[in-house]
PDB file of N, CA and C in Angstrom:
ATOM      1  N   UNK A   1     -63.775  37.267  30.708  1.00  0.00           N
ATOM      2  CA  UNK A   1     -63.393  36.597  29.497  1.00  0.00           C
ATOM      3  C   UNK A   1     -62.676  37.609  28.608  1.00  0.00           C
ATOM      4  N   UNK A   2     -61.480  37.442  27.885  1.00  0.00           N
ATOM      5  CA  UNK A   2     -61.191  38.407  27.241  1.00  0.00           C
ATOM      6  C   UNK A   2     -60.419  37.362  25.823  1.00  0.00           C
ATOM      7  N   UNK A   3     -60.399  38.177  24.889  1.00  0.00           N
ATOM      8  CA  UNK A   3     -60.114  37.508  23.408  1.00  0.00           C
ATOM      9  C   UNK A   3     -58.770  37.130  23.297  1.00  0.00           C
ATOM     10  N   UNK A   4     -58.184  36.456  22.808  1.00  0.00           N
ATOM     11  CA  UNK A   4     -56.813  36.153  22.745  1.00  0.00           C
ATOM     12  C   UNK A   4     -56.189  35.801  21.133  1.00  0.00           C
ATOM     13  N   UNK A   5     -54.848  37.108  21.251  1.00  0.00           N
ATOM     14  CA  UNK A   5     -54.360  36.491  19.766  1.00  0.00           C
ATOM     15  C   UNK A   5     -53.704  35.224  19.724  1.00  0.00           C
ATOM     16  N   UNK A   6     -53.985  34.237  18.546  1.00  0.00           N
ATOM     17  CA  UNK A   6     -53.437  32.932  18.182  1.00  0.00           C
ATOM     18  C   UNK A   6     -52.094  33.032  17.588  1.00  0.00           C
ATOM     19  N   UNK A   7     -51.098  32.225  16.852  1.00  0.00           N
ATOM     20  CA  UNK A   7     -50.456  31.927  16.242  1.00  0.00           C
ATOM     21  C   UNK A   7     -51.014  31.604  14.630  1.00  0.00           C
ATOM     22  N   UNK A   8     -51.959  31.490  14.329  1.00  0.00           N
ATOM     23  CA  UNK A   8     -53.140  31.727  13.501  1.00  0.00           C
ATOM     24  C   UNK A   8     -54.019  33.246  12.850  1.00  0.00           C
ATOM     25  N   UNK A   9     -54.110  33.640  13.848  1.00  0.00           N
ATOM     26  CA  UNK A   9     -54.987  34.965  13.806  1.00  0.00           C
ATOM     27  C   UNK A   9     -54.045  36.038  12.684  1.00  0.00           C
ATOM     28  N   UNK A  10     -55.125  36.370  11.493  1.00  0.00           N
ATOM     29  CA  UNK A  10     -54.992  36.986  10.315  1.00  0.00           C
ATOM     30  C   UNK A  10     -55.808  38.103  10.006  1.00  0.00           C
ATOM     31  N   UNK A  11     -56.272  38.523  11.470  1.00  0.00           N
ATOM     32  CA  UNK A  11     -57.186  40.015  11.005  1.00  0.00           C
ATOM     33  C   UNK A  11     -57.725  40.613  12.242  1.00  0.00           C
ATOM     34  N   UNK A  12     -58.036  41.515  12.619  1.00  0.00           N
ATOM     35  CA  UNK A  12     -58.651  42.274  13.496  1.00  0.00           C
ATOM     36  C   UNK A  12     -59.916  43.235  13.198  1.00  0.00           C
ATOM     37  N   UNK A  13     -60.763  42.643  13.898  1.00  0.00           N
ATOM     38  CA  UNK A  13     -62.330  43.538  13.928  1.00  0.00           C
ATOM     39  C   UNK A  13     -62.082  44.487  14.797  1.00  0.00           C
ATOM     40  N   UNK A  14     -62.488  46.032  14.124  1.00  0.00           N
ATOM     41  CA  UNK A  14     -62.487  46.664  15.006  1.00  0.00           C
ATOM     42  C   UNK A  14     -63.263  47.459  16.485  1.00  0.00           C
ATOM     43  N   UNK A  15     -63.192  47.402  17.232  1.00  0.00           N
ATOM     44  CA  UNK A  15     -64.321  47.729  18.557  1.00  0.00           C
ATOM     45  C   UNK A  15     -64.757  48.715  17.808  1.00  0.00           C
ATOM     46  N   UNK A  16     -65.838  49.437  18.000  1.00  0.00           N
ATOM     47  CA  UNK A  16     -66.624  50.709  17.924  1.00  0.00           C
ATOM     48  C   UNK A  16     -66.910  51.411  18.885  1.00  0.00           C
ATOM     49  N   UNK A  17     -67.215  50.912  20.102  1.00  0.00           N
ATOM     50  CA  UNK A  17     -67.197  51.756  21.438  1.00  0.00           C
ATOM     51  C   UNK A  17     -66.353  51.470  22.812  1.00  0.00           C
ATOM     52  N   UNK A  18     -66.639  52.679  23.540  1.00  0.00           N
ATOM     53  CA  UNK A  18     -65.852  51.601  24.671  1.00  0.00           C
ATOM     54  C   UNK A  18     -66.070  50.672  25.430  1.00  0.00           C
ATOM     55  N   UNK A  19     -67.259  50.025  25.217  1.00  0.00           N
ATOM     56  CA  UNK A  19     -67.173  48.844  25.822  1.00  0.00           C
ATOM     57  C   UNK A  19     -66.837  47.582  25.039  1.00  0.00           C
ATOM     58  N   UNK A  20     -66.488  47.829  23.717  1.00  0.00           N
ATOM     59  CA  UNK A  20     -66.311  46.741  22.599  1.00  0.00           C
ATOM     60  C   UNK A  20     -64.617  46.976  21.788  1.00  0.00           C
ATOM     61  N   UNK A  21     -64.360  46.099  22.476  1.00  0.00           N
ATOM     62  CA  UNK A  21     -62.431  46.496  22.045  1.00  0.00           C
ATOM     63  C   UNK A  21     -62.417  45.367  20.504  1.00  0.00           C
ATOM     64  N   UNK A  22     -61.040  45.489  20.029  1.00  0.00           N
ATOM     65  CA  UNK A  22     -60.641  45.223  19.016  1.00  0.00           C
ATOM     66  C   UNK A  22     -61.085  43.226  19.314  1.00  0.00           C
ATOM     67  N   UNK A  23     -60.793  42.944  18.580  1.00  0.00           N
ATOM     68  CA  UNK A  23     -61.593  41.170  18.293  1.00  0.00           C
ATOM     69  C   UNK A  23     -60.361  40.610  17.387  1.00  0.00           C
ATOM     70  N   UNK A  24     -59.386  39.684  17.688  1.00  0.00           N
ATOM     71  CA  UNK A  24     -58.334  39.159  17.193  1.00  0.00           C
ATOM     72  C   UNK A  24     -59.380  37.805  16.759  1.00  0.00           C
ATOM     73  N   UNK A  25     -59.304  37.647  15.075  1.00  0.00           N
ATOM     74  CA  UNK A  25     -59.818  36.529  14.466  1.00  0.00           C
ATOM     75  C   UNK A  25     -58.670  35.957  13.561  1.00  0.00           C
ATOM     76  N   UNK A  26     -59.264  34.388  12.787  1.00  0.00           N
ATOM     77  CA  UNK A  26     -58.840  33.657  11.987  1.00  0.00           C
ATOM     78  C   UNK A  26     -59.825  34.292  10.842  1.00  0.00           C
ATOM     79  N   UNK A  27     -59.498  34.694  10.106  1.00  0.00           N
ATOM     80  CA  UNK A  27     -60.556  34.190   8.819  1.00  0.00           C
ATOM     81  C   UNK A  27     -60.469  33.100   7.659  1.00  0.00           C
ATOM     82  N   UNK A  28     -61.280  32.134   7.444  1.00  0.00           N
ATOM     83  CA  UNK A  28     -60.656  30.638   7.026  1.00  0.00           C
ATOM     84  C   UNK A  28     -61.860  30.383   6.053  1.00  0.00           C
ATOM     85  N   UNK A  29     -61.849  29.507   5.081  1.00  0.00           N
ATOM     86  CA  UNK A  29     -63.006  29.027   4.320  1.00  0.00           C
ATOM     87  C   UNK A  29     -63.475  27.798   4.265  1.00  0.00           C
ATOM     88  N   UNK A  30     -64.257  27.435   4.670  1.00  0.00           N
ATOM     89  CA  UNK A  30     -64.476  25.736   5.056  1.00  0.00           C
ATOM     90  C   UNK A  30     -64.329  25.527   3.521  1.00  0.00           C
ATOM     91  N   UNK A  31     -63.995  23.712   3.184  1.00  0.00           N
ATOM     92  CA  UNK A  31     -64.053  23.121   2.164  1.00  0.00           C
ATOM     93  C   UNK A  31     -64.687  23.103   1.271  1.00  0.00           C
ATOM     94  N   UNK A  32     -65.936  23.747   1.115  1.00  0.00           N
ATOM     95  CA  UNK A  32     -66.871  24.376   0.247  1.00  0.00           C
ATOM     96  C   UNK A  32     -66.804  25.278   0.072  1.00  0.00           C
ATOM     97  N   UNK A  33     -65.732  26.433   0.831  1.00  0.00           N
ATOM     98  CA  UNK A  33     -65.847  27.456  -0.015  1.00  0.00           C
ATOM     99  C   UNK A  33     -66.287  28.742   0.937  1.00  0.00           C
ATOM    100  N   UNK A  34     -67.253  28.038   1.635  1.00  0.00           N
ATOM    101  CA  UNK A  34     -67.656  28.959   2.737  1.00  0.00           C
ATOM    102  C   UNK A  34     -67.433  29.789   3.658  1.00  0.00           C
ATOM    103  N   UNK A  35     -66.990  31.062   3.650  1.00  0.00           N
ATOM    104  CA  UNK A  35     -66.056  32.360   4.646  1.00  0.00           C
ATOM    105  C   UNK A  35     -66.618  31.830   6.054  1.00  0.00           C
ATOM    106  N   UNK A  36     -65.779  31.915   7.099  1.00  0.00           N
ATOM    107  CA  UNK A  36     -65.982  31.974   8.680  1.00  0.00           C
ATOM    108  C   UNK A  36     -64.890  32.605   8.966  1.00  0.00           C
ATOM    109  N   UNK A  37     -65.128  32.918  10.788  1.00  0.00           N
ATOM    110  CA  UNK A  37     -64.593  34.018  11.176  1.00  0.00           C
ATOM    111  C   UNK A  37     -63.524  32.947  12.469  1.00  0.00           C
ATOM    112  N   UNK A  38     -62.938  32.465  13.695  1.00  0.00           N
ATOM    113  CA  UNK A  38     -63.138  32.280  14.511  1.00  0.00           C
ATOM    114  C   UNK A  38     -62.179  32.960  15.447  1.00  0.00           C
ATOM    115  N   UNK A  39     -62.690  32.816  17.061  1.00  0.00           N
ATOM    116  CA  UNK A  39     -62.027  33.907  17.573  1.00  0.00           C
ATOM    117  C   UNK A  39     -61.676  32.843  18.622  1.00  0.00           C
ATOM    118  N   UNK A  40     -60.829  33.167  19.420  1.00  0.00           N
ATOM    119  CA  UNK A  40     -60.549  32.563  20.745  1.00  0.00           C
ATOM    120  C   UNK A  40     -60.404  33.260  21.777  1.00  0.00           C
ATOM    121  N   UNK A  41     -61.104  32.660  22.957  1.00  0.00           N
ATOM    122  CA  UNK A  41     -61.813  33.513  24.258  1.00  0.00           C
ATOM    123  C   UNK A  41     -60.613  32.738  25.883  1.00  0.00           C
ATOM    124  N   UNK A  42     -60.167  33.562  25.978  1.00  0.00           N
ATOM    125  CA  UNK A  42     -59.528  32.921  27.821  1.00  0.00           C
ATOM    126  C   UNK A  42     -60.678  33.338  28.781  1.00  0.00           C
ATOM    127  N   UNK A  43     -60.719  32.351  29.697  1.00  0.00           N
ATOM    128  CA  UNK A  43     -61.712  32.628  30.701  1.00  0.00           C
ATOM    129  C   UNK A  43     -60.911  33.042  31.766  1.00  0.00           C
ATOM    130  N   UNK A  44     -60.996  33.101  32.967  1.00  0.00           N
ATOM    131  CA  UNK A  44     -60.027  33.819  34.163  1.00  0.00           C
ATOM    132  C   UNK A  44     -61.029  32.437  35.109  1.00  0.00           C
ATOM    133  N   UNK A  45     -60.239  32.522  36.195  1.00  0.00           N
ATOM    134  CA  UNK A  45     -61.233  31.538  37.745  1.00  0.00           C
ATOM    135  C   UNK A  45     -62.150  31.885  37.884  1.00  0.00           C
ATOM    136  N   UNK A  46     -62.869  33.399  37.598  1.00  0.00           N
ATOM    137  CA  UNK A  46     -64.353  34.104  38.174  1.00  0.00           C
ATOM    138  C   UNK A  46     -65.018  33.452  37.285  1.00  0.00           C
ATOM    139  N   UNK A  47     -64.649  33.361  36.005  1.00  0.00           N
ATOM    140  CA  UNK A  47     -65.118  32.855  34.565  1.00  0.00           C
ATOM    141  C   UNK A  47     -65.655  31.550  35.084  1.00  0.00           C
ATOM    142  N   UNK A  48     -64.460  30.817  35.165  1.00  0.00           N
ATOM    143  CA  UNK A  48     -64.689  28.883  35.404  1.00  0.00           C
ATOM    144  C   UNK A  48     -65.782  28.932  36.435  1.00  0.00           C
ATOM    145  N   UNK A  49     -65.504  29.701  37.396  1.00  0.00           N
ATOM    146  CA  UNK A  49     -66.570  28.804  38.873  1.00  0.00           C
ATOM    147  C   UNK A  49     -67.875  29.150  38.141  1.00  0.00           C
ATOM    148  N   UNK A  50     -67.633  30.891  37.560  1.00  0.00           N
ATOM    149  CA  UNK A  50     -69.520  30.977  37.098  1.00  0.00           C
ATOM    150  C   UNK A  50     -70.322  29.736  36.200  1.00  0.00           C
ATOM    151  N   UNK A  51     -69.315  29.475  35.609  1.00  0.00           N
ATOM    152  CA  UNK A  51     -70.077  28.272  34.220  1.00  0.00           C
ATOM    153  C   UNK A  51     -69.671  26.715  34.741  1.00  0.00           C
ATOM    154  N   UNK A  52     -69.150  27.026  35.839  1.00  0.00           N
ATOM    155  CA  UNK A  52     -69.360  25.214  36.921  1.00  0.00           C
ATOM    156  C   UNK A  52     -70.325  25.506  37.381  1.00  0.00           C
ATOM    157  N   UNK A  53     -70.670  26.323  37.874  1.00  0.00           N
ATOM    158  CA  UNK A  53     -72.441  26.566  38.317  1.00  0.00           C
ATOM    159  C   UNK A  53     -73.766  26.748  38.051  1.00  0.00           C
ATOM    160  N   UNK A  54     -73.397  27.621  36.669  1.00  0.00           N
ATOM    161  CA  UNK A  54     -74.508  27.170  35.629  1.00  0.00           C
ATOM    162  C   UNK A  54     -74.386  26.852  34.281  1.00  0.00           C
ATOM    163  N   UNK A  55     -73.410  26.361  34.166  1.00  0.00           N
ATOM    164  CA  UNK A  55     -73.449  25.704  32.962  1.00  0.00           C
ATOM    165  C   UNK A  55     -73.450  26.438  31.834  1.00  0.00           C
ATOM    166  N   UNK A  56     -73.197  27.883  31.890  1.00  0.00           N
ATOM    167  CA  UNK A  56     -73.609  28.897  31.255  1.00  0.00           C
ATOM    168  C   UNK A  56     -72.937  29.870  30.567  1.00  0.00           C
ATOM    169  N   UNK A  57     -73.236  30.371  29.159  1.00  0.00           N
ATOM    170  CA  UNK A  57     -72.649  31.040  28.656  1.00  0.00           C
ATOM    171  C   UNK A  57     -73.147  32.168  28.002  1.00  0.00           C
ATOM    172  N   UNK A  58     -73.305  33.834  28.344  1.00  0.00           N
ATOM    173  CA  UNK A  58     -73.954  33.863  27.148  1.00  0.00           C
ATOM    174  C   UNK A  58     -73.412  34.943  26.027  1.00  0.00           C
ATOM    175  N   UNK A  59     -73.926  34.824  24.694  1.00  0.00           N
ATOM    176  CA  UNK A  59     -73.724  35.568  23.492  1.00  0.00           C
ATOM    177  C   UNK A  59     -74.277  36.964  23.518  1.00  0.00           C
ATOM    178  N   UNK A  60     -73.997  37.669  23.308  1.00  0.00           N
ATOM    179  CA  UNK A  60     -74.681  39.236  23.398  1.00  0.00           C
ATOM    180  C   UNK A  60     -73.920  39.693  21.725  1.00  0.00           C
ATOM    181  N   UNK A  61     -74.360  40.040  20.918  1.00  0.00           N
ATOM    182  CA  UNK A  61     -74.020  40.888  19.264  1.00  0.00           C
ATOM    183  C   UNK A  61     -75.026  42.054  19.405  1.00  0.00           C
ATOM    184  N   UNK A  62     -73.880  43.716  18.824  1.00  0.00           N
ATOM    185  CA  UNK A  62     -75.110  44.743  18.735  1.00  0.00           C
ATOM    186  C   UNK A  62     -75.515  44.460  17.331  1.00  0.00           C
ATOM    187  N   UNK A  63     -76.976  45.530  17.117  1.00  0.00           N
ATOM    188  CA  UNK A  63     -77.811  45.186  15.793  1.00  0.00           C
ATOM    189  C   UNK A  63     -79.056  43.692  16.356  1.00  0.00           C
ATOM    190  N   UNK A  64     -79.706  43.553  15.078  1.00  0.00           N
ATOM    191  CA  UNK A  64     -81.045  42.919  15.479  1.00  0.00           C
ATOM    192  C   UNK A  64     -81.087  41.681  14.824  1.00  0.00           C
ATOM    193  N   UNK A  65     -79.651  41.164  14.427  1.00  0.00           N
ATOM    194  CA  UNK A  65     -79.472  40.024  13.971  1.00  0.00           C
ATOM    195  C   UNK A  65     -77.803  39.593  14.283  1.00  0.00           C
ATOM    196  N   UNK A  66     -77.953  38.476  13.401  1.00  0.00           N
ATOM    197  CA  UNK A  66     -76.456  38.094  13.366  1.00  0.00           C
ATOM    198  C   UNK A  66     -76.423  36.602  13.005  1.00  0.00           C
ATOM    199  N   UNK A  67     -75.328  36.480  12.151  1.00  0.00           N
ATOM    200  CA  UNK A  67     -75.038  35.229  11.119  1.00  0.00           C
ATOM    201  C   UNK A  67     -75.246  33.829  12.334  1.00  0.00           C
ATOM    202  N   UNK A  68     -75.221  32.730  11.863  1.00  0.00           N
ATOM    203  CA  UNK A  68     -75.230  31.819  12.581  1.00  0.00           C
ATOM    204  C   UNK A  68     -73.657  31.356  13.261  1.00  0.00           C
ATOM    205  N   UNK A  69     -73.514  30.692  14.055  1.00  0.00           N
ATOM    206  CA  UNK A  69     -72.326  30.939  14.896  1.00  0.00           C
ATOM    207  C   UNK A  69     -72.094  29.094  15.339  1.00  0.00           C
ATOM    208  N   UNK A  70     -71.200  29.255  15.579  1.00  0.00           N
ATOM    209  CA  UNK A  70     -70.463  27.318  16.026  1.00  0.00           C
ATOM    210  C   UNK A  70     -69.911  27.954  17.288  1.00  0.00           C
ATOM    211  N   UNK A  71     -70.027  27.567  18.881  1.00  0.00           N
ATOM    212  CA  UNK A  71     -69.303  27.835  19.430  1.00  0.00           C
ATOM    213  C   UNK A  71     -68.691  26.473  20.255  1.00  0.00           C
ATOM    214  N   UNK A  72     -67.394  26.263  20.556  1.00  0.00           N
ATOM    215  CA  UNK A  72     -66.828  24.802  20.979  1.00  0.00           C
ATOM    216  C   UNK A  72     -66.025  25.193  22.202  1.00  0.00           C
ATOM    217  N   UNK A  73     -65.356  24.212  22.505  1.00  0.00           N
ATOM    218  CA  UNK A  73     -64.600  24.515  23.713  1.00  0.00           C
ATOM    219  C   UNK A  73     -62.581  24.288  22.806  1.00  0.00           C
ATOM    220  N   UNK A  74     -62.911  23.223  21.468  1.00  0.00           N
ATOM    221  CA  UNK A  74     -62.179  23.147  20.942  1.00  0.00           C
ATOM    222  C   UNK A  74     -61.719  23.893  19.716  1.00  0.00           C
ATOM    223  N   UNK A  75     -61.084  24.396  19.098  1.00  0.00           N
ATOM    224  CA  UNK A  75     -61.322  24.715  17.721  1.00  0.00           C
ATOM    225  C   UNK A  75     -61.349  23.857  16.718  1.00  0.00           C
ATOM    226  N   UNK A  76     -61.807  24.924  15.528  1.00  0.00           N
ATOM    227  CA  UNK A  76     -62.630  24.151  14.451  1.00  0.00           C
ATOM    228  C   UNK A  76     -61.110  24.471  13.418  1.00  0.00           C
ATOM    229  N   UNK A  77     -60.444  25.385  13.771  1.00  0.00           N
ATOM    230  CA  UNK A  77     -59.714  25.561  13.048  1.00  0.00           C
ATOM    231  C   UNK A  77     -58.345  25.659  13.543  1.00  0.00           C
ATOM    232  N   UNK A  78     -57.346  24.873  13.525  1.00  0.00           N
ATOM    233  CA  UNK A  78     -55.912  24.542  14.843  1.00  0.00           C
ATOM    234  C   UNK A  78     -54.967  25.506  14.303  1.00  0.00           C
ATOM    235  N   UNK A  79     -54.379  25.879  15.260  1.00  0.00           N
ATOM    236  CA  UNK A  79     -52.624  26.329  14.917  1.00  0.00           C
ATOM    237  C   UNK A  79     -51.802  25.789  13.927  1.00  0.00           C
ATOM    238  N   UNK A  80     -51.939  24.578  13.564  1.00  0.00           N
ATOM    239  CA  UNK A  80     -50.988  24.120  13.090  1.00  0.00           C
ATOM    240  C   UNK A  80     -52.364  23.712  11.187  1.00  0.00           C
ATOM    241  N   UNK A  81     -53.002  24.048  11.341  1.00  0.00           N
ATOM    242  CA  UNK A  81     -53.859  23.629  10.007  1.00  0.00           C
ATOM    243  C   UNK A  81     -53.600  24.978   8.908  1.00  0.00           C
ATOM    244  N   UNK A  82     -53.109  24.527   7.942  1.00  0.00           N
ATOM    245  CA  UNK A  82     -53.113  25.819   6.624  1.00  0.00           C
ATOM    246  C   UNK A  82     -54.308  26.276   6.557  1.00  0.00           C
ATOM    247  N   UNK A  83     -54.290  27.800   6.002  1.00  0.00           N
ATOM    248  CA  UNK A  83     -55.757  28.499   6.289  1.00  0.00           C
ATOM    249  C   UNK A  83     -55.786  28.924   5.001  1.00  0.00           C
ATOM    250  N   UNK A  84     -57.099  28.836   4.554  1.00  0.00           N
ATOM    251  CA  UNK A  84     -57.289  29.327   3.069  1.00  0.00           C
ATOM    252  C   UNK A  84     -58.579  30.373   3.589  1.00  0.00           C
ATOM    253  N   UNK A  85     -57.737  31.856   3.060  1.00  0.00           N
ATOM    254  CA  UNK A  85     -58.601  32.720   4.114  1.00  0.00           C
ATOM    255  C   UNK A  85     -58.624  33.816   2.018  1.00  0.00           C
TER     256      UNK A  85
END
């Protein structure tokens, strides 16, 4: 799986080690006001067959927490939608 820049994407997180590269995001504010982040992920064929088989995905964040998260297959936030970031 690796991250992919959008036509959208307005910021970059930076990796800290080498196994954690740079993170191409949107940063957007839902209608209340509320900051979110979102990122977009390409899968490769090794990707697809693994999660036709189990259905499966998983999240790994370093540190001993982490904000609550929406993850879709669609976005929440389109190419073509104005971003109030």
């Amino acid at each position: 799986m690796k991250p992919v820049k959008t036509s959208i994407t307005n910021c970059t997180l930076a990796g800290t080690t080498d196994n954690v590269g740079n993170l191409p995001v949107t940063l957007f504010k839902y209608e209340d006001g509320t900051p979110a982040v979102q990122s977009c992920w390409e899968l490769d064929e090794k990707d697809m067959e693994t999660i036709k088989k189990t259905g499966k995905i998983y999240f790994t964040m370093y540190g001993s927490t982490h904000a609550p998260m929406f993850m879709a297959v669609d976005p929440f936030i389109k190419e073509d939608d104005e971003i109030d970031s």
